[in-house]
N, C-alpha and C. Protein backbone atom coordinates (compact mmCIF):
# COMPACT_ATOMS: atom_id res chain seq x y z
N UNK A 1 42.23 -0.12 -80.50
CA UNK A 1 41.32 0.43 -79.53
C UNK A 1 39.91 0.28 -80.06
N UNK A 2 39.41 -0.10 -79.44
CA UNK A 2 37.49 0.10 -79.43
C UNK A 2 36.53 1.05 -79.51
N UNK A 3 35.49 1.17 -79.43
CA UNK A 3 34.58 1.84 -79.20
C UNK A 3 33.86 1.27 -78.29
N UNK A 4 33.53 2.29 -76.76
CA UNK A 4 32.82 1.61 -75.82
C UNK A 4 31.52 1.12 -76.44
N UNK A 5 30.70 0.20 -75.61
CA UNK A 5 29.69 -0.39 -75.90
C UNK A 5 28.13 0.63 -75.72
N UNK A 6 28.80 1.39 -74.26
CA UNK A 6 27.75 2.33 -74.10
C UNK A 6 28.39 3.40 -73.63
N UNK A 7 27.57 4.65 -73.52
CA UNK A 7 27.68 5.58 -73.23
C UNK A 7 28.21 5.95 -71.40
N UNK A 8 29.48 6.41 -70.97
CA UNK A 8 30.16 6.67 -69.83
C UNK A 8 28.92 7.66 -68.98
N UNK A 9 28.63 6.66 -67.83
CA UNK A 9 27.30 7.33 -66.83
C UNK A 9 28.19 8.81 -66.40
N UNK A 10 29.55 9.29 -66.18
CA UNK A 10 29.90 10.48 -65.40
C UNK A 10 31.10 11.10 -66.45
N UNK A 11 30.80 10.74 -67.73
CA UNK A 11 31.28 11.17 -69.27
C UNK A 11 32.75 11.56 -68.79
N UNK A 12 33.32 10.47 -68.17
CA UNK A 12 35.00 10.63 -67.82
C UNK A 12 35.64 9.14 -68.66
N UNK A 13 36.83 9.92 -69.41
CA UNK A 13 37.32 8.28 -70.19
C UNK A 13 38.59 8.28 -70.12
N UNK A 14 39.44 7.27 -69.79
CA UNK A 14 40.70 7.47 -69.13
C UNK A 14 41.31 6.94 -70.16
N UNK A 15 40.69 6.93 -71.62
CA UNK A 15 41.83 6.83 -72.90
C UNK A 15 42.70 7.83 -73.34
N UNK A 16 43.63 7.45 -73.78
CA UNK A 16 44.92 8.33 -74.30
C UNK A 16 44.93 7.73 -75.51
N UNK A 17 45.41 8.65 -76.15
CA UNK A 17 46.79 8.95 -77.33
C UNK A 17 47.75 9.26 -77.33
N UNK A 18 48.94 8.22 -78.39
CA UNK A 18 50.11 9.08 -78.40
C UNK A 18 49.97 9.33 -79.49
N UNK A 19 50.56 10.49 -80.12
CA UNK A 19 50.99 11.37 -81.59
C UNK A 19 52.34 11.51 -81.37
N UNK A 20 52.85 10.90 -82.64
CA UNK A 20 54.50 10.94 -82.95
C UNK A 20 54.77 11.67 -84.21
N UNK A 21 55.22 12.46 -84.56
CA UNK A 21 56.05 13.08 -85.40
C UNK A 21 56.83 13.42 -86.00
N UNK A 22 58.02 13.38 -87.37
CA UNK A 22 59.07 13.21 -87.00
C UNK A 22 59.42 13.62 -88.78
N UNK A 23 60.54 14.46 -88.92
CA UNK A 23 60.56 15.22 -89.87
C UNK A 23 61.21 14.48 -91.01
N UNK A 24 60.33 14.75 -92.15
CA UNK A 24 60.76 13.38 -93.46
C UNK A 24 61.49 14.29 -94.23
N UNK A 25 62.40 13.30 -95.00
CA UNK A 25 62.80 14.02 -96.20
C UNK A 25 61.74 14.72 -97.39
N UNK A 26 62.32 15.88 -98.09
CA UNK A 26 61.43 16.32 -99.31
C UNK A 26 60.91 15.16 -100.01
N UNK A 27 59.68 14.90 -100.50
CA UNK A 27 59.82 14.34 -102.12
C UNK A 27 59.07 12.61 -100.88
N UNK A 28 59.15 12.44 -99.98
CA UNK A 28 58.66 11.45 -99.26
C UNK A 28 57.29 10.88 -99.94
N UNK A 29 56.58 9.57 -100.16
CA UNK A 29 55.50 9.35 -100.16
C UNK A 29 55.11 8.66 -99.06
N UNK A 30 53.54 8.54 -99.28
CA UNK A 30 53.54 8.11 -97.80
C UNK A 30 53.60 6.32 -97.39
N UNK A 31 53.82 5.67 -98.67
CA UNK A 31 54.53 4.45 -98.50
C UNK A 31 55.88 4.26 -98.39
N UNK A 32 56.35 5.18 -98.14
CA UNK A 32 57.62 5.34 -97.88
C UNK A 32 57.88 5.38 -96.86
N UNK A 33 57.00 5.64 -95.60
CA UNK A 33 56.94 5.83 -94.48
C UNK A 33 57.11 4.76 -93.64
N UNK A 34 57.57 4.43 -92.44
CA UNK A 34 58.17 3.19 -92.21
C UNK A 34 57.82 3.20 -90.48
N UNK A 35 58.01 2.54 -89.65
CA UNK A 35 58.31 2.01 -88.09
C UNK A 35 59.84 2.61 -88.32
N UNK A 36 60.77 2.86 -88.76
CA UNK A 36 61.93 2.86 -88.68
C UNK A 36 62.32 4.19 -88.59
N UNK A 37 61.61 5.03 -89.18
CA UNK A 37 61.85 6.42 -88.98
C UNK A 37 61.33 7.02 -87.64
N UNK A 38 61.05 6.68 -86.64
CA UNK A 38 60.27 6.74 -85.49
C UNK A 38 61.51 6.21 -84.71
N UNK A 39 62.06 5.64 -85.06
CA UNK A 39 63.65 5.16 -84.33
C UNK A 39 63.78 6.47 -83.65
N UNK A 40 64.17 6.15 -82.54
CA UNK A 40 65.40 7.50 -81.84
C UNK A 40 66.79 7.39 -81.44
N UNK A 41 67.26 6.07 -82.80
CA UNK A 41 69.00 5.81 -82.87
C UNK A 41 68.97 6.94 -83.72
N UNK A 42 70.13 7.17 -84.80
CA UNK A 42 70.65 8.03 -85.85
C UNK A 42 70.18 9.69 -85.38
N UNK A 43 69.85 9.86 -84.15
CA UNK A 43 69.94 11.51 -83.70
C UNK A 43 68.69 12.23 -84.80
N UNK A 44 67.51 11.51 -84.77
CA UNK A 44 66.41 11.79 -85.04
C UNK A 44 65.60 12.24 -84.05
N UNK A 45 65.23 12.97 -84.35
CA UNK A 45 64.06 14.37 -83.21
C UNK A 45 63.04 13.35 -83.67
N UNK A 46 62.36 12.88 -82.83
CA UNK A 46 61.00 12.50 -82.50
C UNK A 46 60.02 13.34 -81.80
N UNK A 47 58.95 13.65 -81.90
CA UNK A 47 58.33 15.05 -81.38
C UNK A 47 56.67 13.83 -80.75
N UNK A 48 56.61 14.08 -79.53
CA UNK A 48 55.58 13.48 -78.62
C UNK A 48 54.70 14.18 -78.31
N UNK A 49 53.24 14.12 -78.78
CA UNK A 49 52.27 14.24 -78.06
C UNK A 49 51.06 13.87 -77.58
N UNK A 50 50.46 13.85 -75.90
CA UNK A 50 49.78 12.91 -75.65
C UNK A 50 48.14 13.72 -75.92
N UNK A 51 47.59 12.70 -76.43
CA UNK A 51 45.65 13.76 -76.35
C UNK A 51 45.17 12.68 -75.33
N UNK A 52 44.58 13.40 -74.68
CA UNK A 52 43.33 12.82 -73.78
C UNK A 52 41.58 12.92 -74.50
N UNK A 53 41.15 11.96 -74.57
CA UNK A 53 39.78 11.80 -74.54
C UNK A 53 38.91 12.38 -73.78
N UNK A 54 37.92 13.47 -74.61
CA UNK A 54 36.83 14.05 -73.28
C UNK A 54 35.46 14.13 -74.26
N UNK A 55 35.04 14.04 -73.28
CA UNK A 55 33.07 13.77 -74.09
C UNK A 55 32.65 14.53 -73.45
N UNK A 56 32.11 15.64 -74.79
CA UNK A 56 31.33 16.53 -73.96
C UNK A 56 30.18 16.36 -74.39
N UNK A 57 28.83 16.65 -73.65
CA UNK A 57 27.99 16.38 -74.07
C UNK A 57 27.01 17.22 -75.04
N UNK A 58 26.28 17.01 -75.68
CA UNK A 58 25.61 17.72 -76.66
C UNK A 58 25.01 18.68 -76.42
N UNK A 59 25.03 20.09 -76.79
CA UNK A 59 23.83 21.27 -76.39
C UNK A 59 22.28 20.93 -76.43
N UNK A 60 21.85 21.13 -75.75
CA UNK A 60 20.30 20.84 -76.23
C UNK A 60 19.82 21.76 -77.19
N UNK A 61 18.59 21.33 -78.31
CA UNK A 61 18.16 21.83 -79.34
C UNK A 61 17.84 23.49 -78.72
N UNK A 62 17.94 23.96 -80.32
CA UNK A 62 17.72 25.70 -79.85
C UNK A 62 16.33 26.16 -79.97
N UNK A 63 15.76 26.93 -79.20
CA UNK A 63 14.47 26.62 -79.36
C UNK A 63 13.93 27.74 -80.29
N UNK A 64 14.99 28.50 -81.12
CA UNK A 64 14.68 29.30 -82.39
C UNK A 64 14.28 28.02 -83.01
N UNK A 65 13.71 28.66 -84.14
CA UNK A 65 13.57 27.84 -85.60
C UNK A 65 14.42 28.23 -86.51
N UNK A 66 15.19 27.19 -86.85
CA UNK A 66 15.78 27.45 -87.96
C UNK A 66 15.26 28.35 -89.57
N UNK A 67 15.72 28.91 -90.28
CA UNK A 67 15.66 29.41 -91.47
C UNK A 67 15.34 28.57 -92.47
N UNK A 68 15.17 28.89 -93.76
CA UNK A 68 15.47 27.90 -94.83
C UNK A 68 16.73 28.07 -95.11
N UNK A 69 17.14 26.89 -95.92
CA UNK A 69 18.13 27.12 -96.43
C UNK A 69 18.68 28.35 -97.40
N UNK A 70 20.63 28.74 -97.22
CA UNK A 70 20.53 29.81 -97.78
C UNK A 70 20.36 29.87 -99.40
N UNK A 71 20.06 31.07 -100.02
CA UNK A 71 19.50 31.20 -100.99
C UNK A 71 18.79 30.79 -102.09
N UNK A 72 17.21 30.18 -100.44
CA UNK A 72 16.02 30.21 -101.09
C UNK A 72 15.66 31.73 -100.71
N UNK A 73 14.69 32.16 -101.59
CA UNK A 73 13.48 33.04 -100.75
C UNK A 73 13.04 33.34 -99.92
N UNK A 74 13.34 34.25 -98.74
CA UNK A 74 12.84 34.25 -97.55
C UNK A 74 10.99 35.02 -97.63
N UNK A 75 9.96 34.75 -97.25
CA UNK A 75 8.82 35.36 -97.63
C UNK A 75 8.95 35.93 -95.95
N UNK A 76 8.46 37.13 -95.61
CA UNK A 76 7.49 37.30 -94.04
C UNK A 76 6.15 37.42 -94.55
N UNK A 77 6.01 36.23 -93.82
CA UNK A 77 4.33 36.32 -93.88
C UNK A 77 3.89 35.49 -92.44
N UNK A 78 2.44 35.64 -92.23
CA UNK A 78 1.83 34.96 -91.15
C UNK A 78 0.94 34.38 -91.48
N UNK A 79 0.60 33.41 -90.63
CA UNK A 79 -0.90 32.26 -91.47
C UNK A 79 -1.74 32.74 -90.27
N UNK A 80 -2.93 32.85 -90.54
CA UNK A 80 -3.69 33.34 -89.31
C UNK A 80 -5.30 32.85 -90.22
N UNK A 81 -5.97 31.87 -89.84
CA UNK A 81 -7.45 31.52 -89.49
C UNK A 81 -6.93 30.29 -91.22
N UNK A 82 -5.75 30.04 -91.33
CA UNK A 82 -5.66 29.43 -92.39
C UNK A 82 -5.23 30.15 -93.65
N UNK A 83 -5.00 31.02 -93.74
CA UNK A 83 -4.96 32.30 -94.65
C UNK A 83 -3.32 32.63 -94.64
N UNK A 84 -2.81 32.61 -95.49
CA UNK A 84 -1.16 33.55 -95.22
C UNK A 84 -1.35 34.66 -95.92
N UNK A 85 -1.39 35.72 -95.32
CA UNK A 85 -0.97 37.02 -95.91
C UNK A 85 0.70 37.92 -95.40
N UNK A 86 0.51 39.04 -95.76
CA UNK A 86 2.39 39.51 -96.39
C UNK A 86 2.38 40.15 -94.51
N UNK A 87 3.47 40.11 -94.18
CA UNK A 87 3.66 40.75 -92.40
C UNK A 87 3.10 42.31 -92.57
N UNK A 88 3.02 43.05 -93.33
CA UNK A 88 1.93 44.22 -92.84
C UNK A 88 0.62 44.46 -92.61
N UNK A 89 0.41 43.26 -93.73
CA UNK A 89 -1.63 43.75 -93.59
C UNK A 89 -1.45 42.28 -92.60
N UNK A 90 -1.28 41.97 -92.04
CA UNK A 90 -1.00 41.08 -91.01
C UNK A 90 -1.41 41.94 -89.24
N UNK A 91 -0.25 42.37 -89.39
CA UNK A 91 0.00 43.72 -88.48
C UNK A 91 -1.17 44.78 -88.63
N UNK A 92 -1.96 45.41 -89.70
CA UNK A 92 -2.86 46.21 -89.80
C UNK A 92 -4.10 45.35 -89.40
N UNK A 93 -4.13 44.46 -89.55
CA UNK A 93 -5.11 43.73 -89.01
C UNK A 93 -5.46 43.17 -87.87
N UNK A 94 -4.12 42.83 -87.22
CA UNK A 94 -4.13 43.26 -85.57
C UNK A 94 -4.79 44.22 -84.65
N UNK A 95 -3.92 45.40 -85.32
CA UNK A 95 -4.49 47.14 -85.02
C UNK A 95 -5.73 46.77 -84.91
N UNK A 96 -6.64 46.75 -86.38
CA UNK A 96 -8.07 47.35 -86.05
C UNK A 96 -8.50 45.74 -85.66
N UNK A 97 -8.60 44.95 -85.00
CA UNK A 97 -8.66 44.35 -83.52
C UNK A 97 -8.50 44.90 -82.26
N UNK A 98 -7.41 45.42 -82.39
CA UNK A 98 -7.33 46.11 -81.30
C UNK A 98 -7.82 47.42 -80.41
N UNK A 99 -8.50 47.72 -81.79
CA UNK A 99 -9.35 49.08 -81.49
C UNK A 99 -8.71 50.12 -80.70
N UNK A 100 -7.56 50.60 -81.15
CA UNK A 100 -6.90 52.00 -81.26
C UNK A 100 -6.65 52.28 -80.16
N UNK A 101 -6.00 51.04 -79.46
CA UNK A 101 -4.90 51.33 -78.05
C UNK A 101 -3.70 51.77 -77.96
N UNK A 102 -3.26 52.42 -77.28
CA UNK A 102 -1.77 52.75 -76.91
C UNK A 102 -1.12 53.11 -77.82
N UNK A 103 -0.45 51.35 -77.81
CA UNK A 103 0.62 50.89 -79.03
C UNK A 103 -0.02 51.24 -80.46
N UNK A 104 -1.07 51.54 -80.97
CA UNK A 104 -1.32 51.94 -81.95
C UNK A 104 0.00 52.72 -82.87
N UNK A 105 0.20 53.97 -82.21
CA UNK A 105 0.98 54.74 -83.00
C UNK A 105 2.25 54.12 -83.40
N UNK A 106 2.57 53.25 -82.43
CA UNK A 106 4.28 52.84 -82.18
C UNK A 106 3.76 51.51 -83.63
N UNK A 107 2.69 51.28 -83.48
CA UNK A 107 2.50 49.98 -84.40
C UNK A 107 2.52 50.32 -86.20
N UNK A 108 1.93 51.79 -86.19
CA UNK A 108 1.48 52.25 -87.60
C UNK A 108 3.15 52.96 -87.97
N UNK A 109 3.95 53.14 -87.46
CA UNK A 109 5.01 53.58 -87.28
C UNK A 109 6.27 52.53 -87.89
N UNK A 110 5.79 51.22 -87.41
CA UNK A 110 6.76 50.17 -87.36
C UNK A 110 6.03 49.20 -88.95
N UNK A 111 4.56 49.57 -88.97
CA UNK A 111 4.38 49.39 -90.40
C UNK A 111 4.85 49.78 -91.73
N UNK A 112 4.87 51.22 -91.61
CA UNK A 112 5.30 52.19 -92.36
C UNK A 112 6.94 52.17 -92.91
N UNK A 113 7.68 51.70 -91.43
CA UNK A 113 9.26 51.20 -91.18
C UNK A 113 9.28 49.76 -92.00
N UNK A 114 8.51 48.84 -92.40
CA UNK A 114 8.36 47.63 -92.85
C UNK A 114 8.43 47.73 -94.55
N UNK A 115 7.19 48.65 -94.46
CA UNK A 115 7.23 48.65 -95.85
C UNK A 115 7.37 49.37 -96.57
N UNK A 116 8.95 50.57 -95.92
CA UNK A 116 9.71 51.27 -96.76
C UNK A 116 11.01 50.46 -96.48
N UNK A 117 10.96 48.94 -96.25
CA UNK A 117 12.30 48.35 -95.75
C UNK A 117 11.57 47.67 -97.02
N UNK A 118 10.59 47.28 -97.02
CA UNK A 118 10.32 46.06 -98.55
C UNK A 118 10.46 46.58 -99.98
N UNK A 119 10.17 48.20 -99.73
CA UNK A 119 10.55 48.69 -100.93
C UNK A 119 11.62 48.54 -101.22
N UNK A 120 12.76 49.30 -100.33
CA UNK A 120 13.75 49.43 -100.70
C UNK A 120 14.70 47.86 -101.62
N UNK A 121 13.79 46.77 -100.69
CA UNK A 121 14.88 45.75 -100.86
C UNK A 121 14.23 44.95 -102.07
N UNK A 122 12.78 45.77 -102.56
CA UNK A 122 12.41 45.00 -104.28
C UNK A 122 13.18 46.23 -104.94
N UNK A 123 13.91 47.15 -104.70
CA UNK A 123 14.10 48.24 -105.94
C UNK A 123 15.35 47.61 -105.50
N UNK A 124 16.45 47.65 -104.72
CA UNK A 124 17.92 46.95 -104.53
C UNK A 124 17.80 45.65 -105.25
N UNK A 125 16.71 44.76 -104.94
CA UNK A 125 16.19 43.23 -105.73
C UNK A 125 16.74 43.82 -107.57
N UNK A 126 15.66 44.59 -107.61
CA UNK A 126 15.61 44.60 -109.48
C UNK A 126 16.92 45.21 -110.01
N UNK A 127 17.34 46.34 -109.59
CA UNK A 127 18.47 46.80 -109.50
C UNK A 127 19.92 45.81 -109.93
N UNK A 128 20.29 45.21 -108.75
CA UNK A 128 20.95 43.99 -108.68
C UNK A 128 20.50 43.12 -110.23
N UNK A 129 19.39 42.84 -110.71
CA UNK A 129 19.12 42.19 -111.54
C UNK A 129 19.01 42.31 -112.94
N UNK A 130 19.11 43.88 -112.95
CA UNK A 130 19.71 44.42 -114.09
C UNK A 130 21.28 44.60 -114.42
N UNK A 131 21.65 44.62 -113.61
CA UNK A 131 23.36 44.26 -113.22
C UNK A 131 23.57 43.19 -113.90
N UNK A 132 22.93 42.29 -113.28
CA UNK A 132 23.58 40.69 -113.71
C UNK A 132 23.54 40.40 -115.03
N UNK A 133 21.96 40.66 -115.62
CA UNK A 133 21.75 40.64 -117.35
C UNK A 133 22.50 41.41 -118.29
N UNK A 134 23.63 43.23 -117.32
CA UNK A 134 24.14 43.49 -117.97
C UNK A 134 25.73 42.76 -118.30
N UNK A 135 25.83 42.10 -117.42
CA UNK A 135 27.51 41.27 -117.00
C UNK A 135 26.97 40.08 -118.07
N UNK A 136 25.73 39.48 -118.31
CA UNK A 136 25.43 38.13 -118.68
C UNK A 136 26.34 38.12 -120.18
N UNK A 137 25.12 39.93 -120.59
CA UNK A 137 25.39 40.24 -122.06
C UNK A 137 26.81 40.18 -122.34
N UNK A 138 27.63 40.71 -121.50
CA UNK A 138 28.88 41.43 -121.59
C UNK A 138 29.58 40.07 -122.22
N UNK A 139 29.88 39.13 -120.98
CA UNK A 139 30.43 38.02 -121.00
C UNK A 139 30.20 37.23 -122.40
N UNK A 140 28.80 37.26 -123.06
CA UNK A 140 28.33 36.67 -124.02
C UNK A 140 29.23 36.80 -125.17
N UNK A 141 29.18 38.27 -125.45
CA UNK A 141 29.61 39.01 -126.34
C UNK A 141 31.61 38.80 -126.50
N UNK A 142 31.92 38.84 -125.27
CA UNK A 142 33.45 38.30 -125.06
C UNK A 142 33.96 36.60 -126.04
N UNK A 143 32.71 36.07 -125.15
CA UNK A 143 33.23 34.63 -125.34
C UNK A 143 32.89 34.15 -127.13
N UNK A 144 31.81 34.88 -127.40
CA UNK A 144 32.10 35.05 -129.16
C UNK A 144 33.11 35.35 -129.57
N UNK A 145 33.41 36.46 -129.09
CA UNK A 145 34.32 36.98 -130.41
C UNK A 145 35.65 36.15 -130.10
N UNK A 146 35.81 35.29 -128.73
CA UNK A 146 37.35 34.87 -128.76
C UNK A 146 36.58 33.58 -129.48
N UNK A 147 35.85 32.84 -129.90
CA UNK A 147 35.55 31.51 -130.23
C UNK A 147 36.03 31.93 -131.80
N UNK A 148 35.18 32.79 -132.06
CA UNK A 148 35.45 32.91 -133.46
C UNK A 148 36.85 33.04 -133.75
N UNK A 149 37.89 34.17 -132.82
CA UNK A 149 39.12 34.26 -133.38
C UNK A 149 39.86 32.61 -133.65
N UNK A 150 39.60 31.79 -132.47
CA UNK A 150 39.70 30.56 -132.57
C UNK A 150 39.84 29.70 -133.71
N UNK A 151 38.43 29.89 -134.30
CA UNK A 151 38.21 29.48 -135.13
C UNK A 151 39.16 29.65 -136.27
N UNK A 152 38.65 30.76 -136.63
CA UNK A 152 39.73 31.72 -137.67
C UNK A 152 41.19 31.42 -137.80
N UNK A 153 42.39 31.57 -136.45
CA UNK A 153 43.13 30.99 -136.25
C UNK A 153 43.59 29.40 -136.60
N UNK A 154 42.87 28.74 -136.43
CA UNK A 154 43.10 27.41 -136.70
C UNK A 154 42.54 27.30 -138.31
N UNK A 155 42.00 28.05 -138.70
CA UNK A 155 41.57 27.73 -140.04
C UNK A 155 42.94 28.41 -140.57
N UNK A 156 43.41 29.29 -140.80
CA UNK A 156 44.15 29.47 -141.54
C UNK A 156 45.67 28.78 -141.23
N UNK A 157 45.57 28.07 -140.01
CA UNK A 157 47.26 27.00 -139.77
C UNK A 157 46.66 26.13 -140.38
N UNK A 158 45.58 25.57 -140.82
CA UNK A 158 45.07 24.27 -141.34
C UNK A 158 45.41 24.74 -143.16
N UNK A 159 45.15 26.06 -143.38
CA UNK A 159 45.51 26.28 -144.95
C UNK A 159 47.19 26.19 -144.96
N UNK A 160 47.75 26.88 -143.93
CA UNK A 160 48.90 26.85 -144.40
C UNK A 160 49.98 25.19 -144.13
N UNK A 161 49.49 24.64 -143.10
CA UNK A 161 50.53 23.31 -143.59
C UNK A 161 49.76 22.61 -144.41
N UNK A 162 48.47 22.53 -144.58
CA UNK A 162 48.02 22.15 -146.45
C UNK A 162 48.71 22.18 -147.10
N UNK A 163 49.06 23.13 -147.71
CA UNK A 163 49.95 24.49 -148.61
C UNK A 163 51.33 23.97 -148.76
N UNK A 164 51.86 23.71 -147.74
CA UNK A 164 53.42 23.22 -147.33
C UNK A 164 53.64 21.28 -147.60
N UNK A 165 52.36 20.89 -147.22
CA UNK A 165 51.88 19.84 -146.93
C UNK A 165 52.60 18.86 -149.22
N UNK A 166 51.24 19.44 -149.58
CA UNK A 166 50.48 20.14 -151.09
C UNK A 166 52.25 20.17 -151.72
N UNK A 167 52.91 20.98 -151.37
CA UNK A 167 54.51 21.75 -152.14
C UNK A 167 55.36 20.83 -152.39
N UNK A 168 55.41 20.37 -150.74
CA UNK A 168 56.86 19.45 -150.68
C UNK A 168 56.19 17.75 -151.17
């Protein structure tokens, strides 16, 4: 079978498949595999199924923006007159633009909500990171002392068939 040349104007394709199946002995490789086992003399179950071909067509792009990839750094920040600063003094700087309308309160509110969310997540940040340096140490300290037993171990089977080696 082919690949059309171009793309189907009413994305309908009247190709099929068959899929055959058919139960091997244990221990089978797959050069072992034959036209002959597909037989339906010797009271062999052959198992049929047909797929149909369908083209669907592609979603159009999402008009989010994607992220970076995961675990880089995510920063919030905004670039504004060329400048990037951090999403609160961003936001505070809006405000007094705005000269102390309405939304003011709901805004100093949702600041305040920001950057007891940034705290939290540099003290969870360092936190977490004292963790890891304590697991680093831990692990360190493990994988010594089994190297050395290692060591030790094999040094003294190396004295003793010397020894035996040396006798006989």
């Amino acid at each position: 079978m082919q690949a059309h040349k171009e793309a189907l104007a009413d994305m309908q394709c009247k190709d099929k498949f068959l899929i055959q199946s058919v139960v091997a002995p244990s221990g089978t490789a797959n050069k072992d595999i034959t036209a002959e086992m597909f037989n339906r003399k010797d009271d062999k179950i052959v198992n049929e199924v047909k797929l149909r071909v369908v083209y669907i067509p592609a979603n159009p792009p999402s008009p989010v923006p994607e992220g970076d990839e995961e675990g880089s750094p995510r920063t919030s920040s905004v670039e504004d007159d060329n400048r990037t600063t951090s999403l609160p003094e961003a936001v505070t700087r809006l405000l007094d633009k705005s000269n102390g309308k309405s939304s003011s309160s709901e805004a100093k509110s949702m600041i305040s909500k920001i950057t007891e969310e940034r705290a939290s997540a540099i003290q969870q940040n360092k936190k977490l990171q004292e963790e890891l340096e304590l697991l680093k140490r831990q692990t360190g300290k493990t994988r010594a002392g089994g190297t050395m037993f290692v060591v030790l171990v094999s040094l003294l089977l190396g004295i003793l068939v010397g020894y035996f080696i040396y006798r006989a």
